[in-house]
N, C-alpha and C. Protein backbone atom coordinates (compact mmCIF):
# COMPACT_ATOMS: atom_id res chain seq x y z
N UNK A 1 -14.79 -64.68 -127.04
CA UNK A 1 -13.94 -64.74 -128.21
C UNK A 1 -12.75 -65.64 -127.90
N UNK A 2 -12.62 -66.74 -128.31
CA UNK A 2 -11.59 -67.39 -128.66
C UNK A 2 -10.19 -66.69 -129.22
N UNK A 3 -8.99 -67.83 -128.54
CA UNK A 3 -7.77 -67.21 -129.06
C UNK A 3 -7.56 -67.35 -130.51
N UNK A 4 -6.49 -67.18 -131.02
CA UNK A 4 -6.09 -67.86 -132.36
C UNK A 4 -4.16 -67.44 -132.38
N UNK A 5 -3.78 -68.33 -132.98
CA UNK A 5 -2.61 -68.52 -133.41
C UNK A 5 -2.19 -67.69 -134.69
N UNK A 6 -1.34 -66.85 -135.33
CA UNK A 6 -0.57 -66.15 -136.23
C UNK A 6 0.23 -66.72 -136.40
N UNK A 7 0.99 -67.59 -137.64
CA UNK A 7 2.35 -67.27 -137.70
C UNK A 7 2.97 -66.64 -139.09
N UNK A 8 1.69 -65.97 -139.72
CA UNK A 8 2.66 -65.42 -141.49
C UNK A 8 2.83 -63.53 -140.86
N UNK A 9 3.55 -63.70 -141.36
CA UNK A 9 4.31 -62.51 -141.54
C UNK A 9 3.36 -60.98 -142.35
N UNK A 10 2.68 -61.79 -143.26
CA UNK A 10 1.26 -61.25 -144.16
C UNK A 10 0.24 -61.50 -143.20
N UNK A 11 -0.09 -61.51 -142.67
CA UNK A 11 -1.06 -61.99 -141.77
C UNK A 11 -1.47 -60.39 -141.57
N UNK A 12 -3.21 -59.99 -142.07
CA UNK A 12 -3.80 -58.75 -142.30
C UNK A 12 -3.57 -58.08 -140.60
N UNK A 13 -3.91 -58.65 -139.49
CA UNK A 13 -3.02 -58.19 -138.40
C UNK A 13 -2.42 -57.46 -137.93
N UNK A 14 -1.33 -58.29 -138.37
CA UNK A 14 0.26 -58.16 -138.22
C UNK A 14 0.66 -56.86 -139.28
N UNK A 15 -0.06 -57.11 -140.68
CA UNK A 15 0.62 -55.68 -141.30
C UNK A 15 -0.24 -54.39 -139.83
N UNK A 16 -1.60 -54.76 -139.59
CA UNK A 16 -2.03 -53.37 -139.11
C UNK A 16 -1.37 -52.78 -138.14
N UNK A 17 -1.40 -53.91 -137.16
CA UNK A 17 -0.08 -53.63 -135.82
C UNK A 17 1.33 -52.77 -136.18
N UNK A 18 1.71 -52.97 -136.90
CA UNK A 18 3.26 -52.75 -137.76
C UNK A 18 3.06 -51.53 -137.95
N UNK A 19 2.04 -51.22 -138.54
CA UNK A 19 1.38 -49.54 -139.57
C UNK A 19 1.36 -48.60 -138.26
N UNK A 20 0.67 -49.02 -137.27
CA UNK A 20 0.82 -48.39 -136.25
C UNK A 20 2.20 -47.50 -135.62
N UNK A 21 3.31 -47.78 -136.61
CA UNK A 21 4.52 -47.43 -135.89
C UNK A 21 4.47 -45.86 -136.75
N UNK A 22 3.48 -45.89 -137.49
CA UNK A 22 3.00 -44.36 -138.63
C UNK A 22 2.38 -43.73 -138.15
N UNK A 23 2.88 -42.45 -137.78
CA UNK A 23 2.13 -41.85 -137.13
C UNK A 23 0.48 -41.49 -137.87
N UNK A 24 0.27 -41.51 -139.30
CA UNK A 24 -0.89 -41.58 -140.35
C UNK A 24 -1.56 -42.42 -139.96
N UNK A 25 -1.54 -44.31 -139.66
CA UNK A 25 -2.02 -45.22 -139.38
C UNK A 25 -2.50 -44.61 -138.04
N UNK A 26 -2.15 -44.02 -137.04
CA UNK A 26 -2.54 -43.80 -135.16
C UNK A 26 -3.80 -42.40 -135.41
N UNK A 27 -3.18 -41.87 -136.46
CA UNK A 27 -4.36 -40.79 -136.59
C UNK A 27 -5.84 -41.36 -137.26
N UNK A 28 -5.41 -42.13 -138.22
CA UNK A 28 -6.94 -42.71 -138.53
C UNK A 28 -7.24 -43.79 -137.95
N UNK A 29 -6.51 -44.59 -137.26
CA UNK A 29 -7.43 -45.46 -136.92
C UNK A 29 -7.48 -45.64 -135.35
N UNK A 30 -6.61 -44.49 -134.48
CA UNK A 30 -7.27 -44.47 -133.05
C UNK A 30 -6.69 -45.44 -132.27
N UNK A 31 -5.29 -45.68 -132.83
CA UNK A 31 -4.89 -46.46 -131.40
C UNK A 31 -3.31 -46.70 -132.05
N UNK A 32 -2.60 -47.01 -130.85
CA UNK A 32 -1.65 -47.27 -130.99
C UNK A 32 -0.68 -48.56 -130.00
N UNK A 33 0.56 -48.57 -130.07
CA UNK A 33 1.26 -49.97 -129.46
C UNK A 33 1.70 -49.58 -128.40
N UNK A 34 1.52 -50.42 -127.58
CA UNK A 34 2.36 -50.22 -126.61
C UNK A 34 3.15 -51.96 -125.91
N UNK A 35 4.40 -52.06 -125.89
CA UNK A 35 5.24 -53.29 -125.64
C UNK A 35 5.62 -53.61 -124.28
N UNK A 36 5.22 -54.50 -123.87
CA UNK A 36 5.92 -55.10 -122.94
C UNK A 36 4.73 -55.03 -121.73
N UNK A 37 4.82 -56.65 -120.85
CA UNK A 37 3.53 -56.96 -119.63
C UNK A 37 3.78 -56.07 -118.91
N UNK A 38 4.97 -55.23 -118.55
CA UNK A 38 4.46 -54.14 -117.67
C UNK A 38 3.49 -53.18 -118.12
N UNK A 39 4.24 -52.78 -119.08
CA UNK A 39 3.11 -51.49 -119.50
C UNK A 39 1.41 -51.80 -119.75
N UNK A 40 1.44 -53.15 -120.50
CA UNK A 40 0.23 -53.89 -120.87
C UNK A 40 -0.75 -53.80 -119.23
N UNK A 41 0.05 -54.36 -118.44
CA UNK A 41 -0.36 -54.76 -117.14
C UNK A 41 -0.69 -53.50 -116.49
N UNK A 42 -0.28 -52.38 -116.66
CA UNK A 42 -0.39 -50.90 -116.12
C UNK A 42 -1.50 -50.48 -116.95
N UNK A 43 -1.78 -50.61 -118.20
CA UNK A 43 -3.30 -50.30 -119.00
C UNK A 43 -3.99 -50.61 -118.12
N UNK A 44 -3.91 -52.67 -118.47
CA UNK A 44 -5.57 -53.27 -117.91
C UNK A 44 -5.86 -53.05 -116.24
N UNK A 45 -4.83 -52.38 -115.88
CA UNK A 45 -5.08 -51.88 -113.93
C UNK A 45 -5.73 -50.99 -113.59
N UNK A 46 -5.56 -50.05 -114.90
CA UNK A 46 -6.15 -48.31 -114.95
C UNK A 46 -7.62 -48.34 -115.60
N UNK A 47 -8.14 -49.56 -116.05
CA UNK A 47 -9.20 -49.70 -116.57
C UNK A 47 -8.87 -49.70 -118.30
N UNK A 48 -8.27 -49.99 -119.11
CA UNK A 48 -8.01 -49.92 -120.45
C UNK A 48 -7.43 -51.42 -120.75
N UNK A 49 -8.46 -51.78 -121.33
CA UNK A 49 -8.39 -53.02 -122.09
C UNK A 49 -7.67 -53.14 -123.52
N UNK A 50 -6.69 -53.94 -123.81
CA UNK A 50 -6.10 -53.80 -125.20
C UNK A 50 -7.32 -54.06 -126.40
N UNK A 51 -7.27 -53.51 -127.19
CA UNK A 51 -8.43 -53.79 -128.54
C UNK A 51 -7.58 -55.62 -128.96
N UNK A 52 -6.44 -55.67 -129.25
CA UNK A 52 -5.53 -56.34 -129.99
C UNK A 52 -4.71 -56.94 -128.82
N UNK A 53 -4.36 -58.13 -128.27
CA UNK A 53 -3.22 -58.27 -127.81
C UNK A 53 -2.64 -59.91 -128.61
N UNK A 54 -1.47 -59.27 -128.41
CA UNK A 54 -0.48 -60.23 -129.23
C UNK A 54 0.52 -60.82 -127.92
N UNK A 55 0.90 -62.25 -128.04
CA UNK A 55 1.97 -62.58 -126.91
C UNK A 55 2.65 -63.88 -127.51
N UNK A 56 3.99 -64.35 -127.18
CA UNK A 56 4.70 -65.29 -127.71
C UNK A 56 4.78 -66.35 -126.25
N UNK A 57 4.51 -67.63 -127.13
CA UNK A 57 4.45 -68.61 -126.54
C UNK A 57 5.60 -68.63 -125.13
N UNK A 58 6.20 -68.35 -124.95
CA UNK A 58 7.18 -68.33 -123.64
C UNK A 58 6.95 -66.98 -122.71
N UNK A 59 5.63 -66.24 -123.05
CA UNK A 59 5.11 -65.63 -122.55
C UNK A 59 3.58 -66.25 -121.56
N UNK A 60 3.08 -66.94 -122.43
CA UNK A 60 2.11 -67.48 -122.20
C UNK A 60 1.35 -68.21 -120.66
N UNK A 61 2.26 -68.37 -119.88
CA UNK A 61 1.50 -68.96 -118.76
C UNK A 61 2.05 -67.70 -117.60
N UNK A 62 2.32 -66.56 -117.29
CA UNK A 62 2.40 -65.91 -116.60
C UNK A 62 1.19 -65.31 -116.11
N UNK A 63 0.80 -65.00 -115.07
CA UNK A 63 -0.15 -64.61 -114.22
C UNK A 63 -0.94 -63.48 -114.91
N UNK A 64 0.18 -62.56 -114.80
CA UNK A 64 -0.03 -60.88 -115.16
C UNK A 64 -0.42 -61.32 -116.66
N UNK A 65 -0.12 -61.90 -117.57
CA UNK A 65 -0.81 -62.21 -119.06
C UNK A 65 -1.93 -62.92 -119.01
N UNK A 66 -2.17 -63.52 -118.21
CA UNK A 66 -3.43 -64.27 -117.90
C UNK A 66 -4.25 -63.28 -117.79
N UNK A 67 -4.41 -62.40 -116.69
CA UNK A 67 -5.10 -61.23 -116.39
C UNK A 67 -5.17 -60.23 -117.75
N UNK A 68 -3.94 -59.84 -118.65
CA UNK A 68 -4.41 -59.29 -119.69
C UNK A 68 -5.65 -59.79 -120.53
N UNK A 69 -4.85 -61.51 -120.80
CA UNK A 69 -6.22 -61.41 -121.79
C UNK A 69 -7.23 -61.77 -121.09
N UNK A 70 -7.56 -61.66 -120.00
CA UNK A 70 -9.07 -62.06 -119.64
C UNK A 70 -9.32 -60.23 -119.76
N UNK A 71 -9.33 -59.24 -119.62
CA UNK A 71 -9.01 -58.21 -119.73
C UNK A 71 -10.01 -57.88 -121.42
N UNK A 72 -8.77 -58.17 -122.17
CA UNK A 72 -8.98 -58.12 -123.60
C UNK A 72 -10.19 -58.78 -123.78
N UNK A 73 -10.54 -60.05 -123.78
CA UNK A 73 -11.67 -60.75 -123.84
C UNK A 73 -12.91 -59.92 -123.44
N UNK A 74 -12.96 -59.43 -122.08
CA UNK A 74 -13.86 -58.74 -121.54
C UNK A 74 -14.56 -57.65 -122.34
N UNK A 75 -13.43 -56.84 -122.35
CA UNK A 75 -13.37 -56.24 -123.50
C UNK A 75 -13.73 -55.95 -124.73
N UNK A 76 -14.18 -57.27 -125.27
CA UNK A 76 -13.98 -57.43 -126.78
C UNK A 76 -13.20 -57.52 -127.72
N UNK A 77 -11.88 -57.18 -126.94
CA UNK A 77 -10.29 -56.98 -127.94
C UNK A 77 -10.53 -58.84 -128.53
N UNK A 78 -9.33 -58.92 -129.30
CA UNK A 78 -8.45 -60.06 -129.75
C UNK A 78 -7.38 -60.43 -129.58
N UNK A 79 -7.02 -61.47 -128.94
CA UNK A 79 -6.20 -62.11 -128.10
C UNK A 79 -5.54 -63.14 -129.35
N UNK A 80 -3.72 -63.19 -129.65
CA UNK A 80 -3.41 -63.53 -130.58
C UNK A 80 -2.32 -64.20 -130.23
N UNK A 81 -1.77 -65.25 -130.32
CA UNK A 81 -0.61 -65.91 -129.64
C UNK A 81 0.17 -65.85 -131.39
N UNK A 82 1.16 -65.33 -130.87
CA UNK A 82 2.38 -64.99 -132.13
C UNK A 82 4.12 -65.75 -131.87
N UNK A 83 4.47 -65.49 -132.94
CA UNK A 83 6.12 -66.07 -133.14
C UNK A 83 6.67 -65.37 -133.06
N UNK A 84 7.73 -65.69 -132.41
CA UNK A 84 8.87 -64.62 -132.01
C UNK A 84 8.88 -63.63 -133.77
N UNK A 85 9.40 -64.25 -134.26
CA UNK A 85 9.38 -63.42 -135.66
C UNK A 85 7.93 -62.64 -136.06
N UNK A 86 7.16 -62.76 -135.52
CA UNK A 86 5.93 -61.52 -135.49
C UNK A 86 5.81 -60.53 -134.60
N UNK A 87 6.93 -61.21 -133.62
CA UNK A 87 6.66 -59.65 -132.35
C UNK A 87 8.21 -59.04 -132.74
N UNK A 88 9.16 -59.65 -133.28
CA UNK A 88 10.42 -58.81 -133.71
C UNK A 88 9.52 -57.66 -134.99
N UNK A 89 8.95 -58.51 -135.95
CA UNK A 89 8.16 -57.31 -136.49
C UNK A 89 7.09 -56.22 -136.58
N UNK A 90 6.65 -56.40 -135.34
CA UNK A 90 5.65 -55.54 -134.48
C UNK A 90 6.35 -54.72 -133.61
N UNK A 91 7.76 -54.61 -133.23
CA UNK A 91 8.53 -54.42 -132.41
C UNK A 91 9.62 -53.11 -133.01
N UNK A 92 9.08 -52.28 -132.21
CA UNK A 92 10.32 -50.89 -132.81
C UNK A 92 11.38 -50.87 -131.89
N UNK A 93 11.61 -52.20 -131.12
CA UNK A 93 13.11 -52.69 -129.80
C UNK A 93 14.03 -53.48 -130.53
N UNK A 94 14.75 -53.29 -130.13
CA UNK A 94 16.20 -54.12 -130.95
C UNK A 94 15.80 -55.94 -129.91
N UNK A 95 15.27 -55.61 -128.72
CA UNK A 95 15.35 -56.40 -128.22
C UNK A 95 13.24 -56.75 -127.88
N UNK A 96 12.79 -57.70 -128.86
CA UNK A 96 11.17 -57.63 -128.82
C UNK A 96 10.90 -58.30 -127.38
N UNK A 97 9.66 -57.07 -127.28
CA UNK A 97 9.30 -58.12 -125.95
C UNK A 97 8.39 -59.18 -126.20
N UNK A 98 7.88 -60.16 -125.40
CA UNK A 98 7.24 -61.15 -124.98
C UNK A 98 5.45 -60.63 -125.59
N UNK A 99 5.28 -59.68 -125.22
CA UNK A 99 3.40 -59.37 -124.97
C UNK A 99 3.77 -58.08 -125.90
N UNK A 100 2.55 -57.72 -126.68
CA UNK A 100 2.34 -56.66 -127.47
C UNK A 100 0.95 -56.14 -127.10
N UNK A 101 0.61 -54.87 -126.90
CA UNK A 101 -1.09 -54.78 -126.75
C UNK A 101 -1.07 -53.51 -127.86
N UNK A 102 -2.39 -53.86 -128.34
CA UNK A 102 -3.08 -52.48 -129.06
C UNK A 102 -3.86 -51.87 -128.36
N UNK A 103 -3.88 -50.51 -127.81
CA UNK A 103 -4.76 -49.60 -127.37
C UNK A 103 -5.89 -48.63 -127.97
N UNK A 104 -6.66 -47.95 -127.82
CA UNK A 104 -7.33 -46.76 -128.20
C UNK A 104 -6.58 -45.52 -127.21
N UNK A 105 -6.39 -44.68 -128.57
CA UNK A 105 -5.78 -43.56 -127.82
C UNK A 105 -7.48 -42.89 -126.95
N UNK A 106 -6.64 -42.11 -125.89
CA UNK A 106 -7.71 -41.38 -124.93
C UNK A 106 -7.22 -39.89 -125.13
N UNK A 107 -7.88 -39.19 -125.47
CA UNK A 107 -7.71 -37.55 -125.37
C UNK A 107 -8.69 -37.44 -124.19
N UNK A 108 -7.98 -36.36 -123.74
CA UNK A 108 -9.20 -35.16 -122.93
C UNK A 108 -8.54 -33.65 -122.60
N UNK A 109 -9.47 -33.02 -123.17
CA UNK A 109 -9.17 -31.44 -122.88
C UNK A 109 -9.21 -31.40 -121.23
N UNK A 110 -8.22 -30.33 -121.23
CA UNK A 110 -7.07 -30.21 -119.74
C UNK A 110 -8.83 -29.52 -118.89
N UNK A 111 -9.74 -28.71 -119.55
CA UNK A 111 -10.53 -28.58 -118.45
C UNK A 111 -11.33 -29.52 -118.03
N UNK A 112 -11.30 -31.19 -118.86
CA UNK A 112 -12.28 -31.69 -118.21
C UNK A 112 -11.51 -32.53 -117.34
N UNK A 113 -10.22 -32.66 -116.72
CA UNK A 113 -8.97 -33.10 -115.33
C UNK A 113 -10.03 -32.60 -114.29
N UNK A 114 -9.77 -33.38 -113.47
CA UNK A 114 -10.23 -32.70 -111.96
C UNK A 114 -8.40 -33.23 -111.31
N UNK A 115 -8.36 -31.58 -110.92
CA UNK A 115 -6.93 -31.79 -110.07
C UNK A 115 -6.73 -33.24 -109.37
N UNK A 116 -7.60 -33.02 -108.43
CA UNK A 116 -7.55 -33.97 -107.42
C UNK A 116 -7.65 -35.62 -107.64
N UNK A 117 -7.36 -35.67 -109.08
CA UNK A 117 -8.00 -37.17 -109.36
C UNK A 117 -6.74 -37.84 -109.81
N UNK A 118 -5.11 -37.47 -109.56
CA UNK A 118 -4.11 -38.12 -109.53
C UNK A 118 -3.32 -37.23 -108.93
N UNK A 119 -2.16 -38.32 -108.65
CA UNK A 119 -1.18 -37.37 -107.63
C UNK A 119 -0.18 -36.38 -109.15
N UNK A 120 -0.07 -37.31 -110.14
CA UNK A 120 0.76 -36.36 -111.03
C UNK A 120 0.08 -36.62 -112.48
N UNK A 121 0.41 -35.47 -113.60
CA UNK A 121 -0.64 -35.77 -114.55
C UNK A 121 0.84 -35.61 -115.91
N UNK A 122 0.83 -36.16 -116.96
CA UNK A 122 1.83 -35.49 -117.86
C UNK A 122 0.92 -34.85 -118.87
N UNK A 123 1.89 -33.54 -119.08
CA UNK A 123 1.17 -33.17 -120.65
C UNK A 123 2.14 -33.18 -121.84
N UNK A 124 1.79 -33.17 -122.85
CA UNK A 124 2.48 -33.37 -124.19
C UNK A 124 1.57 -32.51 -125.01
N UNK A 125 2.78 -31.67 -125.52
CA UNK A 125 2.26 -30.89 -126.66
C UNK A 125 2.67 -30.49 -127.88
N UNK A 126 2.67 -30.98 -129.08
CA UNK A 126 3.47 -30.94 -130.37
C UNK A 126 4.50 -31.97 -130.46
N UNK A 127 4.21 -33.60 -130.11
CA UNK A 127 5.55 -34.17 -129.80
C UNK A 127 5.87 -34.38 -131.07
């Protein structure tokens, strides 16, 4: 899959990415945002490929983004080079980052953990 370029604001996308900040949009459609090459870079390490990744041109030749979207690609995601003014509006930061990824959320019921398979685990319940 080839990259592609965004720059409208309408861009069918860009509204879905955005919707995502609803918690309604994460329940039906199974995924949600997560900002910035660290975190992006901490997915595709753990084995989780972005469905969606979005990144702004002064992002673009860094190593660790390289590795995302070959990642995404692998994957099957979509790899989207955006304008600053598409990641300020994809962006619930006063200050947008550089790389945007879309994920699939992962559930798993606490009995199917095997203790031993991380040093620490978080749980969340009713956030």
């Amino acid at each position: 899959m080839s990259d592609r370029t965004v720059t409208s604001l309408t861009n069918p996308t860009v509204k879905a990415v955005r919707a995502l900040h609803l918690r309604k949009a994460r329940d039906e459609t199974g995924l949600f945002v997560a900002e910035g090459l660290k975190i992006v870079t901490e997915a595709v390490e753990t084995g989780h490929a972005p469905a969606i990744l979005m990144y702004g041109a002064e992002a673009g030749g860094h190593p660790l983004l390289r590795q995302a979207i070959s990642a995404t690609r692998a994957g099957g995601g979509e790899v989207i080079e955006v304008t600053t003014e598409i990641l300020a509006k994809v962006s619930r930061r006063d200050n947008p980052q550089a790389v945007v990824g879309v994920f699939h959320q992962v559930f798993m019921p606490l009995e199917a953990l095997a203790p031993s398979s991380a040093p620490c685990f978080v749980a969340l319940h009713r956030v």
